[in-house]
Protein backbone atom coordinates (compact mmCIF):
# COMPACT_ATOMS: atom_id res chain seq x y z
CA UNK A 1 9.07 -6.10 -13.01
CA UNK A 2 10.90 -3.02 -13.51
CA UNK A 3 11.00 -0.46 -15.80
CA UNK A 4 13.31 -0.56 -19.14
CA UNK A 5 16.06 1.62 -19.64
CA UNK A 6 16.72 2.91 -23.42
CA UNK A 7 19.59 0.22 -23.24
CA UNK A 8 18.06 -2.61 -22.11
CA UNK A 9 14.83 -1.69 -25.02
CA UNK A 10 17.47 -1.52 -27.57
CA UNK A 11 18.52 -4.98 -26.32
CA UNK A 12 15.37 -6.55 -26.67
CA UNK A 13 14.89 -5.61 -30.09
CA UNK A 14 15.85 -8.65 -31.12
CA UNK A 15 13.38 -10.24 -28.85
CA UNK A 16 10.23 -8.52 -30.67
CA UNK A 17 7.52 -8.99 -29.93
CA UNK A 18 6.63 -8.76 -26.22
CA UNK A 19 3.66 -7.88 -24.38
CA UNK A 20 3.67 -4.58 -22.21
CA UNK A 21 0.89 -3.72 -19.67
CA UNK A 22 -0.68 -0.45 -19.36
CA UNK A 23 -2.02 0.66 -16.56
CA UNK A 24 -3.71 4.89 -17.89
CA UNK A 25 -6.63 5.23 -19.84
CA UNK A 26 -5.40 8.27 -21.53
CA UNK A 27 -1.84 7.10 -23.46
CA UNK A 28 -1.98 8.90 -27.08
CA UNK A 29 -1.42 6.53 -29.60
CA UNK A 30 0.61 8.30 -32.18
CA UNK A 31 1.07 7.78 -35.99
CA UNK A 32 4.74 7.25 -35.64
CA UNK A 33 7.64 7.31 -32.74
CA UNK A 34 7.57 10.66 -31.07
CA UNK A 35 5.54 13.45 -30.02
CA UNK A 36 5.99 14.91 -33.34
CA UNK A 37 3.57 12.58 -34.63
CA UNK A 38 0.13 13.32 -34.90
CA UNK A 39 -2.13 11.71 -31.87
CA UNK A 40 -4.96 9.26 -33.45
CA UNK A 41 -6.46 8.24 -30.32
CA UNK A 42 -6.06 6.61 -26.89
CA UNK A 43 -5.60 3.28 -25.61
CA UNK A 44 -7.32 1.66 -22.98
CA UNK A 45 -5.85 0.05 -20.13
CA UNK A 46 -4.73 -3.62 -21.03
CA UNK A 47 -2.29 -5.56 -22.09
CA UNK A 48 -0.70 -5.11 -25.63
CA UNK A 49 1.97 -6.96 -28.00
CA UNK A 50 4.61 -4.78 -28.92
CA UNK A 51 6.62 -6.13 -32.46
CA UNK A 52 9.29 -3.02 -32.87
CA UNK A 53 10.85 -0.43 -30.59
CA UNK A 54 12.40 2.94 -31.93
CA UNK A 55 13.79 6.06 -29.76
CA UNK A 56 11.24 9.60 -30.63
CA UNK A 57 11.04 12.32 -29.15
CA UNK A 58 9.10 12.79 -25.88
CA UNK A 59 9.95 9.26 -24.65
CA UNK A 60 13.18 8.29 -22.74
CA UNK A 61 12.62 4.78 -23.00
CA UNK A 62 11.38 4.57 -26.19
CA UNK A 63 8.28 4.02 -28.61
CA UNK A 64 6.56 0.50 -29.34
CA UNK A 65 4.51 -0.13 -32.36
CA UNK A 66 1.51 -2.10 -31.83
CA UNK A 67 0.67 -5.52 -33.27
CA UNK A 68 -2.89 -4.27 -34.08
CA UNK A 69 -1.61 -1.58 -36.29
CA UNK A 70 -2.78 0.82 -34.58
CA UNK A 71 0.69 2.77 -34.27
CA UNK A 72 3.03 3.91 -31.71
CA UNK A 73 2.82 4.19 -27.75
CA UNK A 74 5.23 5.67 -25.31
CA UNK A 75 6.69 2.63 -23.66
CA UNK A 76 7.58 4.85 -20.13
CA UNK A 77 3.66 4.52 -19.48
CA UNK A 78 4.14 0.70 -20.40
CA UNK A 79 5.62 -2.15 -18.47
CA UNK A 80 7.32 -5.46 -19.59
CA UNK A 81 4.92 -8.77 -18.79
């Protein structure tokens, strides 16, 4: 699978949710969409159901907020499944 462009993300808005795999154990979790959102924690390597995508700052192909609640994860450290 291949990685999303900003285009393609915007695209699949429509198509919330969707699952995304990833693959650090360090990615911030952030209270909203973009690095100018506090950090609340990390997430742990797994798979993870994304149900909205916004652009932020610090993320060229955008910002997915998790089903858990949890907030907001860079989706270039994130792949489609």
């Amino acid at each position: 699978m291949k990685d999303l462009t900003v285009a393609e993300i915007v695209v699949l808005v429509s198509y919330v949710p969707f699952f995304v795999k990833v693959s650090i154990s360090d990615l911030n979790i952030r209270k909203g969409p973009g690095t100018d959102y506090a950090r609340t924690q990390y997430i742990p390597v797994g798979v993870y159901t994304i149900v909205e995508v916004k652009s932020g700052k610090g993320s060229t192909a955008g910002w997915g907020r998790l089903k858990s609640g949890a907030a907001w994860i860079s989706l270039d450290y994130a792949k489609k499944v």
